[in-house]
Protein backbone atom coordinates (compact mmCIF):
# COMPACT_ATOMS: atom_id res chain seq x y z
CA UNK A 1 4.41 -10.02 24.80
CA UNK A 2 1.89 -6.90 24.50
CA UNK A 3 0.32 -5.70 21.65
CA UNK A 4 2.04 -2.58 19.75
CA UNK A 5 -0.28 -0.09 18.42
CA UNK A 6 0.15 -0.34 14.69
CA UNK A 7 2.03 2.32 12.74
CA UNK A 8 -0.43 5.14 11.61
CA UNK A 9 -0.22 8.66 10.32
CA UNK A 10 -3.03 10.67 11.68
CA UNK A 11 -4.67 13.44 8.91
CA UNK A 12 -5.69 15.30 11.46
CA UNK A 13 -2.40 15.84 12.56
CA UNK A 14 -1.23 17.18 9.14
CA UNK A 15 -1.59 21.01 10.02
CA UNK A 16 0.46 22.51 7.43
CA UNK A 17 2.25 22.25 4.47
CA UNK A 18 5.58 21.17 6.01
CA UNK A 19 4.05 18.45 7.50
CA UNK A 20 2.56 16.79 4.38
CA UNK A 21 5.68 16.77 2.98
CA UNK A 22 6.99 15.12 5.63
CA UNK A 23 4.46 12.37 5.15
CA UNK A 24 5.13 12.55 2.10
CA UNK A 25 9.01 11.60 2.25
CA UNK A 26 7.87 9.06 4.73
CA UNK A 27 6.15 7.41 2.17
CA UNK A 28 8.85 7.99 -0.23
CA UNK A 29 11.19 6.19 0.98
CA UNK A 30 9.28 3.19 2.22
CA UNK A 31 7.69 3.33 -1.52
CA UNK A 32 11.06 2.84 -3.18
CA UNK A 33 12.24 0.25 -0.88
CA UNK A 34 9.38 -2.12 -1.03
CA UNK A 35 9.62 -1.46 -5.41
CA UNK A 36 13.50 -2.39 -4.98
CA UNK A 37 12.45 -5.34 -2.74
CA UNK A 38 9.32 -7.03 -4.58
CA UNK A 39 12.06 -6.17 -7.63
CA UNK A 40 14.20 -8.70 -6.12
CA UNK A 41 12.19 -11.10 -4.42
CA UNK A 42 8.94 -11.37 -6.63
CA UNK A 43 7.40 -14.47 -7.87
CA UNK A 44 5.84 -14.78 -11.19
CA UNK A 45 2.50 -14.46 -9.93
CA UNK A 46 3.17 -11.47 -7.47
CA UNK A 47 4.32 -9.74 -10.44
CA UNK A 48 1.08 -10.64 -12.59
CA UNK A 49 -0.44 -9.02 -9.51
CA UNK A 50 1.26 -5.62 -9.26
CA UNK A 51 0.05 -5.64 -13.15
CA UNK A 52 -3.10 -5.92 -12.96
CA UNK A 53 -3.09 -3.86 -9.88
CA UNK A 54 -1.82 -1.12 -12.19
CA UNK A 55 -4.00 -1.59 -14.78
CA UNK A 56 -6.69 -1.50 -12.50
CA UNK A 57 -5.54 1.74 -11.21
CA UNK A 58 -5.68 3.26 -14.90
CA UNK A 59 -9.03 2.22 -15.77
CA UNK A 60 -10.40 3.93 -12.50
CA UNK A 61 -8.37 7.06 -13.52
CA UNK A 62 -9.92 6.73 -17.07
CA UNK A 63 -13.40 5.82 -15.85
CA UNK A 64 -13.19 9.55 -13.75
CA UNK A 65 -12.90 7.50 -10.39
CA UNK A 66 -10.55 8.69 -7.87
CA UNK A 67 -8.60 5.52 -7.78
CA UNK A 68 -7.91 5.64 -3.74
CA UNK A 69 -9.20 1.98 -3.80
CA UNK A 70 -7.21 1.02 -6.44
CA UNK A 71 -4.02 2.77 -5.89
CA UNK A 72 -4.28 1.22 -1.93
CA UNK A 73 -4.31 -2.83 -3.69
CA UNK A 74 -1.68 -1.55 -6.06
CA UNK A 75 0.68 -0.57 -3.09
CA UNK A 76 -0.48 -3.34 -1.37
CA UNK A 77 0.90 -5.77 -4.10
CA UNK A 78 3.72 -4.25 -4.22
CA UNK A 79 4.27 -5.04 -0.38
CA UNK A 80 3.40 -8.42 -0.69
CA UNK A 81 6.09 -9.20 -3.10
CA UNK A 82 8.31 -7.55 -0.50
CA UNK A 83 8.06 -11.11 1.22
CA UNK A 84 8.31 -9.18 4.50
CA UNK A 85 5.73 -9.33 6.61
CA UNK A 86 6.41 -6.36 8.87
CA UNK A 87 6.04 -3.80 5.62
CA UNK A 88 2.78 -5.84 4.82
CA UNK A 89 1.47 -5.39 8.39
CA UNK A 90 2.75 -1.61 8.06
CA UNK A 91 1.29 -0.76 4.63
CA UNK A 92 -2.31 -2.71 5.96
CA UNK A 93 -2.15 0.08 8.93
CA UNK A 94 -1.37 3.03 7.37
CA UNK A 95 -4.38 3.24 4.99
CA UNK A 96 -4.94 6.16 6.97
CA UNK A 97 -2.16 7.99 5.02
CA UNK A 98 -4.38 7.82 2.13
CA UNK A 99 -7.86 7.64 2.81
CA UNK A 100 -9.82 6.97 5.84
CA UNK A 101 -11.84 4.60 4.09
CA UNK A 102 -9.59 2.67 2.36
CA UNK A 103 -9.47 0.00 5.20
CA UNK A 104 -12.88 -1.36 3.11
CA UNK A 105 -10.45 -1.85 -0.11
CA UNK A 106 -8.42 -4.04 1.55
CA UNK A 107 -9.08 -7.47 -0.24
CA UNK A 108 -10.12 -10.46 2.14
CA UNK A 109 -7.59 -12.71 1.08
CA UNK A 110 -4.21 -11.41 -0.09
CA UNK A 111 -2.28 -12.63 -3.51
CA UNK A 112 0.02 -14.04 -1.22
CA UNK A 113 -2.72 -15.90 0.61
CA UNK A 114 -4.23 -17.24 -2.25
CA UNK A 115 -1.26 -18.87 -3.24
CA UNK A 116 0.05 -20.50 0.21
């Protein structure tokens, strides 16, 4: 089996307005559908999670931070209560669709992980 190159949205490539929104109903869609999902499928805990992902998210925002780090676990979270593994995996590689460094926010062990 060969390795796929993992799903990424290059910034670089966003040359105009039109294609920011475009990213931008990309994530859209896959936003809503991983909230409906973890909405369905979430344990207890992945729900304490999102929380305090959240919260963490508004005490950046009130502390004048840009939150980038923070809003990246939140989403994260989110995808892990999804229970699927492929929007995990896609979520993990598209960091780039929000911040080039936001690979370094990614925790070292996942919710999800922590609890298997």
């Amino acid at each position: 089996m060969r390795a796929v190159a993992p799903f990424r949205i290059d910034p670089d490539g966003l040359s105009s307005i039109g294609d920011v929104l475009n990213v931008m109903e990309l994530r859209v869609a896959v936003e809503v559908e991983s909230a409906a999902l973890a909405a369905e499928r979430a344990k207890g805990w992945q729900i304490a999670a999102i929380m305090k992902s959240l919260a963490d998210v508004d005490a950046a925002i009130d502390s004048g931070d840009s939150a980038v780090r923070e809003d990246f676990a939140f989403h994260r979270a989110i995808a892990d209560a999804t229970m699927n593994p492929q929007l995990v995996s896609s979520w993990l590689s598209s960091g780039s669709m929000q911040s080039r460094d936001t690979a370094s926010a990614r925790p070292s062990a996942t919710p999800a992980e922590q609890h298997s």
